[in-house]
N, C-alpha and C. Protein backbone atom coordinates (compact mmCIF):
# COMPACT_ATOMS: atom_id res chain seq x y z
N UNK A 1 0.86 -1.17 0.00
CA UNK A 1 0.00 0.00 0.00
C UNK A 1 0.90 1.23 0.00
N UNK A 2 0.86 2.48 -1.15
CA UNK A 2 1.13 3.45 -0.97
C UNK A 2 1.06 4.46 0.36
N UNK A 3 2.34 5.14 0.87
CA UNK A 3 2.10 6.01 2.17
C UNK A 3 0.88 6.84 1.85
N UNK A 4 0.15 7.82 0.43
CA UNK A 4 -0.60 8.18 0.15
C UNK A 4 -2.00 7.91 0.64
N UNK A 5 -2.38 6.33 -0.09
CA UNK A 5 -3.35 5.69 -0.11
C UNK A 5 -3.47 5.03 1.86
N UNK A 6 -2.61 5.26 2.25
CA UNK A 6 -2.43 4.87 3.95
C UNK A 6 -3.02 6.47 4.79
N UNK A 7 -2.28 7.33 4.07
CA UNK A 7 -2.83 8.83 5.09
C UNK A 7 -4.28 8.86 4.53
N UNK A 8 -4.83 8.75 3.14
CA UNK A 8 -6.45 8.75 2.88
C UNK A 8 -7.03 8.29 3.97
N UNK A 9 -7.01 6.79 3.62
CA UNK A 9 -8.23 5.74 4.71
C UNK A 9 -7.81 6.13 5.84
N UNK A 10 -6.54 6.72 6.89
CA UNK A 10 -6.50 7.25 7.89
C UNK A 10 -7.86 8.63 7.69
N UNK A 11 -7.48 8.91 6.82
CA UNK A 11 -8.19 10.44 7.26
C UNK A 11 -9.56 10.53 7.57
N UNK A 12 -9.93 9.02 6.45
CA UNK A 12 -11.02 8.95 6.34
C UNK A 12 -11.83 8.27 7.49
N UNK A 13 -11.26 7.41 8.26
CA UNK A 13 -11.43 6.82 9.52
C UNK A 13 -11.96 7.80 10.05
N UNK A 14 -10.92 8.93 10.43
CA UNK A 14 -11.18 10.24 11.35
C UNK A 14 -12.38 11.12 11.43
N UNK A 15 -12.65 11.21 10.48
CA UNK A 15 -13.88 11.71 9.60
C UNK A 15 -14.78 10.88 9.68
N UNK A 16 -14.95 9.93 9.58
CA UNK A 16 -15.94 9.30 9.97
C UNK A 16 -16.37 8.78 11.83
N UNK A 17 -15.15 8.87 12.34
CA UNK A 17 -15.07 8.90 13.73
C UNK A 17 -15.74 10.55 14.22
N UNK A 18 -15.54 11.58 13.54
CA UNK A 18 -15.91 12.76 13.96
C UNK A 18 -17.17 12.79 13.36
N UNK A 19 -18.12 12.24 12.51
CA UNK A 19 -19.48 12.47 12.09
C UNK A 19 -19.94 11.50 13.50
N UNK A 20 -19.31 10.34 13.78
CA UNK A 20 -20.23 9.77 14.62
C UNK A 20 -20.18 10.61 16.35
N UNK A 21 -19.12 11.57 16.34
CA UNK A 21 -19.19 12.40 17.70
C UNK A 21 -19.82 13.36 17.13
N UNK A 22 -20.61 14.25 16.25
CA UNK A 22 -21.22 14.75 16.21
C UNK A 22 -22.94 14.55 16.04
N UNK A 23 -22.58 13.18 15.82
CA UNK A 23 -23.81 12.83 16.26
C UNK A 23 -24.48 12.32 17.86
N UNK A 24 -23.41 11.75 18.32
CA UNK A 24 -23.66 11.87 19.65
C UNK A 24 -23.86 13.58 20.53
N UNK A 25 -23.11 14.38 19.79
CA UNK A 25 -23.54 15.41 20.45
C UNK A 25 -24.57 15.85 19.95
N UNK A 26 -25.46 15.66 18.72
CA UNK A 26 -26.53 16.23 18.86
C UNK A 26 -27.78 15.45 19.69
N UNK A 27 -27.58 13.68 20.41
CA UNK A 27 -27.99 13.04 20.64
C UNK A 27 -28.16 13.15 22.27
N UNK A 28 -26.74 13.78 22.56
CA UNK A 28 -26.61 13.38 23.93
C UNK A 28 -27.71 13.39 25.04
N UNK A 29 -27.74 12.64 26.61
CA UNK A 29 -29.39 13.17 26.62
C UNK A 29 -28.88 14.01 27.85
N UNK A 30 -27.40 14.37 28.18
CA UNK A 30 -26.86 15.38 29.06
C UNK A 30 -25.99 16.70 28.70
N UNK A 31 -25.79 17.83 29.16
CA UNK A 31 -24.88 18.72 28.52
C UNK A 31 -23.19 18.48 28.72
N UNK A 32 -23.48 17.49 29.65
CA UNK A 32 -22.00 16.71 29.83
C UNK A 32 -21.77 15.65 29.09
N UNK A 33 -22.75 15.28 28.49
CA UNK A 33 -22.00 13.62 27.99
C UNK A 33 -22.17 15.10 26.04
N UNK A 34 -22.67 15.99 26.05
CA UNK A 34 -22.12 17.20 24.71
C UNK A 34 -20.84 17.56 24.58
N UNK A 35 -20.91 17.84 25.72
CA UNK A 35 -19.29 18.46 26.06
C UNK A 35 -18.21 17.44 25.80
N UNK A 36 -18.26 16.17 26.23
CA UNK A 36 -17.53 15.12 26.28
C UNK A 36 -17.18 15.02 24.55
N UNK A 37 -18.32 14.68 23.98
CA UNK A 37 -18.63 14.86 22.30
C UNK A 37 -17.75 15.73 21.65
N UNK A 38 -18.15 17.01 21.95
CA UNK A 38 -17.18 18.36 21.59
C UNK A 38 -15.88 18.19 22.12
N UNK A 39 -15.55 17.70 22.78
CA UNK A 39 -13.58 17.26 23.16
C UNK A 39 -13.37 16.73 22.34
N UNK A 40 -14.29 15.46 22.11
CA UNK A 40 -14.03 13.98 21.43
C UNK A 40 -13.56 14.54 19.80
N UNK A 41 -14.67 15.30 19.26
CA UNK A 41 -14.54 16.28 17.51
C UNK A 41 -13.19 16.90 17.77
N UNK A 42 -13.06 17.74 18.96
CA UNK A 42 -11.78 18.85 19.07
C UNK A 42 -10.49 17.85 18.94
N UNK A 43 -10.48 17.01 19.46
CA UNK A 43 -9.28 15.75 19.46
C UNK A 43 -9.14 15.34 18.07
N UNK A 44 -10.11 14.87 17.68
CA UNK A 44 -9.96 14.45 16.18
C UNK A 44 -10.21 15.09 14.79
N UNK A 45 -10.17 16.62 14.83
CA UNK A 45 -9.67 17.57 14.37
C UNK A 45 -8.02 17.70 14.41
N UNK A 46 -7.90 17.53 15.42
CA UNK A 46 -6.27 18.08 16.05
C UNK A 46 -5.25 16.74 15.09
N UNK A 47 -5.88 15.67 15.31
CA UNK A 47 -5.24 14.57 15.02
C UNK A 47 -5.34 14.59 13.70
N UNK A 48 -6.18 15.35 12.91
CA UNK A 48 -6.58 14.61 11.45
C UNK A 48 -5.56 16.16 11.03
N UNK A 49 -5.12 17.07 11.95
CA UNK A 49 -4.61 18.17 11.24
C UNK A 49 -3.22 17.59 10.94
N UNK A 50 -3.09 17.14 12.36
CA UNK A 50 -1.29 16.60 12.42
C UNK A 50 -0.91 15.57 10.91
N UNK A 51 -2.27 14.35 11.05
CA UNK A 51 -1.49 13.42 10.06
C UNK A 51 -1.72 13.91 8.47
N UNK A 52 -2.31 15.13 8.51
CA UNK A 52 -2.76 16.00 7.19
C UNK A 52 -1.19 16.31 7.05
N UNK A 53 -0.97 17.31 7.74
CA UNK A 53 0.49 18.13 7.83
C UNK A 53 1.49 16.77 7.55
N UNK A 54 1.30 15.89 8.13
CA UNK A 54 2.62 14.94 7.70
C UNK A 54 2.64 14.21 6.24
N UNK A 55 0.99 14.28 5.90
CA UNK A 55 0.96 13.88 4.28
C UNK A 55 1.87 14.82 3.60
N UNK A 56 1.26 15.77 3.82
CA UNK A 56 1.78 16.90 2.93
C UNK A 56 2.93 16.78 2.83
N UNK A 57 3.54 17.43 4.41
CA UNK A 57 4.99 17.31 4.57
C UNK A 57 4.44 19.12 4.71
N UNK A 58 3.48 19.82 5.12
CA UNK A 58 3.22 20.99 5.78
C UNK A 58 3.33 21.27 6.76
N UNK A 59 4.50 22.07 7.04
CA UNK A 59 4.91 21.86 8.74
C UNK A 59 3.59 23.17 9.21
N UNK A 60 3.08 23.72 8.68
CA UNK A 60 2.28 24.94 9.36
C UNK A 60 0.85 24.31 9.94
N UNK A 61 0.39 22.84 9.29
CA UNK A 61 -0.88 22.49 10.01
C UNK A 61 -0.35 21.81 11.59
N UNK A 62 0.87 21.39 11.50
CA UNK A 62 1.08 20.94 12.82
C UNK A 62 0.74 21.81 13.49
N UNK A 63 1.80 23.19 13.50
CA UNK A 63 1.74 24.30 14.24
C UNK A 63 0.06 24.81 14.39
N UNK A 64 -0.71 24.91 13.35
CA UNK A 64 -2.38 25.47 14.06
C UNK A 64 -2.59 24.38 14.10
N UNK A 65 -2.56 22.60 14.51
CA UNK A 65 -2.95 21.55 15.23
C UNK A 65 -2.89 22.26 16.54
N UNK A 66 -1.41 22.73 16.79
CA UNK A 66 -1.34 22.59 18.40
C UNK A 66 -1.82 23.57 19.20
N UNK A 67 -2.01 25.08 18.10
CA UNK A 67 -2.62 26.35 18.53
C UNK A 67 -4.25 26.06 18.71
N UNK A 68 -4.94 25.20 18.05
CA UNK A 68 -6.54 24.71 18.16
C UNK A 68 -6.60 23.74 19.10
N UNK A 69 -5.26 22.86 19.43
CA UNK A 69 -5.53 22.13 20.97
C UNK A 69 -5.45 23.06 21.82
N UNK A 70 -4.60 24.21 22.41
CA UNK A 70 -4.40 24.63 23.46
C UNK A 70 -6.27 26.01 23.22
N UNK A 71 -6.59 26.48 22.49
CA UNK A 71 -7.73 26.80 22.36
C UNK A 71 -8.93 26.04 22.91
N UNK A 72 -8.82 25.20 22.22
CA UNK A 72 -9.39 23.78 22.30
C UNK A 72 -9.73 23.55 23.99
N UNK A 73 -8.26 23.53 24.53
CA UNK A 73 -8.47 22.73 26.09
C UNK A 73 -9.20 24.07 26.89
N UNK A 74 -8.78 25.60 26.54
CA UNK A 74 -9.26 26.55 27.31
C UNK A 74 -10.54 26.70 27.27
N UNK A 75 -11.22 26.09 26.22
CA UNK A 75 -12.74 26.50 26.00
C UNK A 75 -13.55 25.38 26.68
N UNK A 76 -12.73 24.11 27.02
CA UNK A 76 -13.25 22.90 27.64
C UNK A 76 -13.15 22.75 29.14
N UNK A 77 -12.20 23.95 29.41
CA UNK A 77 -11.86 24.43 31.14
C UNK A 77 -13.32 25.37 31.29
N UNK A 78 -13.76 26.14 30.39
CA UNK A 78 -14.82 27.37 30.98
C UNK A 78 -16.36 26.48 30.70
N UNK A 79 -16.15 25.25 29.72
CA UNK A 79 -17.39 24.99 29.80
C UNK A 79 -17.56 23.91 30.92
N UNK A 80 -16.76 23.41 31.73
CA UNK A 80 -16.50 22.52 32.73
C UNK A 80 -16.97 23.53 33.86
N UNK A 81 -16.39 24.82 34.26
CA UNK A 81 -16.20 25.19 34.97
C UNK A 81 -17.76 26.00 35.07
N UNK A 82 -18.36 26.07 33.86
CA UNK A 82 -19.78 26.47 33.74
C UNK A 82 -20.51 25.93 33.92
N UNK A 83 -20.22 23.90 33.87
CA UNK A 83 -21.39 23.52 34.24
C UNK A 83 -21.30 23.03 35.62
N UNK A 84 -20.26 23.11 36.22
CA UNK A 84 -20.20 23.12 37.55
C UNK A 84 -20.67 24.46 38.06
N UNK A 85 -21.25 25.26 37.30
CA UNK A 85 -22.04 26.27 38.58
C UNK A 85 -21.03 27.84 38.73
N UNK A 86 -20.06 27.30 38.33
CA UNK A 86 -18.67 28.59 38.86
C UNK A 86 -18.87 29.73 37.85
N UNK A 87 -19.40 29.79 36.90
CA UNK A 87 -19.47 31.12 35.86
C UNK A 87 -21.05 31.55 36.27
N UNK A 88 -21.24 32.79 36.18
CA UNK A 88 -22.54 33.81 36.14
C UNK A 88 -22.92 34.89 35.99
């Protein structure tokens, strides 16, 4: 198997792993098991950027991989911290 034809069906895995967390988040029957969902997409965004960037051989998707994780984790600290009650 071509490295090519190996990063596709990876990608495509991913992508299909992220339609099925977006469907759980529109499913979920809690705003925590959403949230969980929305990590789950944010993760496999991050991951499908990295092994994008290594198809390529684009070192700049690594770099906004890791700038949309650390985004990523701050927006998953305030919605944690929101549904525990602490924001108002």
């Amino acid at each position: 198997m071509s490295p090519e034809l190996g990063f596709g069906v990876a990608a495509a895995v991913l992508v299909a792993l992220m339609a099925i967390s977006v469907l759980r988040m529109a499913i979920g029957p809690t705003v925590a098991d959403r949230a969980v969902a929305l990590d789950t997409v944010n993760t496999l965004v991050v991951t499908t950027m990295v092994l994008l960037g290594a198809a390529t051989g684009l070192v700049v998707l690594v770099d906004v991989a890791i700038v949309y994780a650390l985004l990523s984790f701050v927006g998953m600290l305030y919605i944690a911290r929101y549904l525990e009650g602490g924001l108002k």
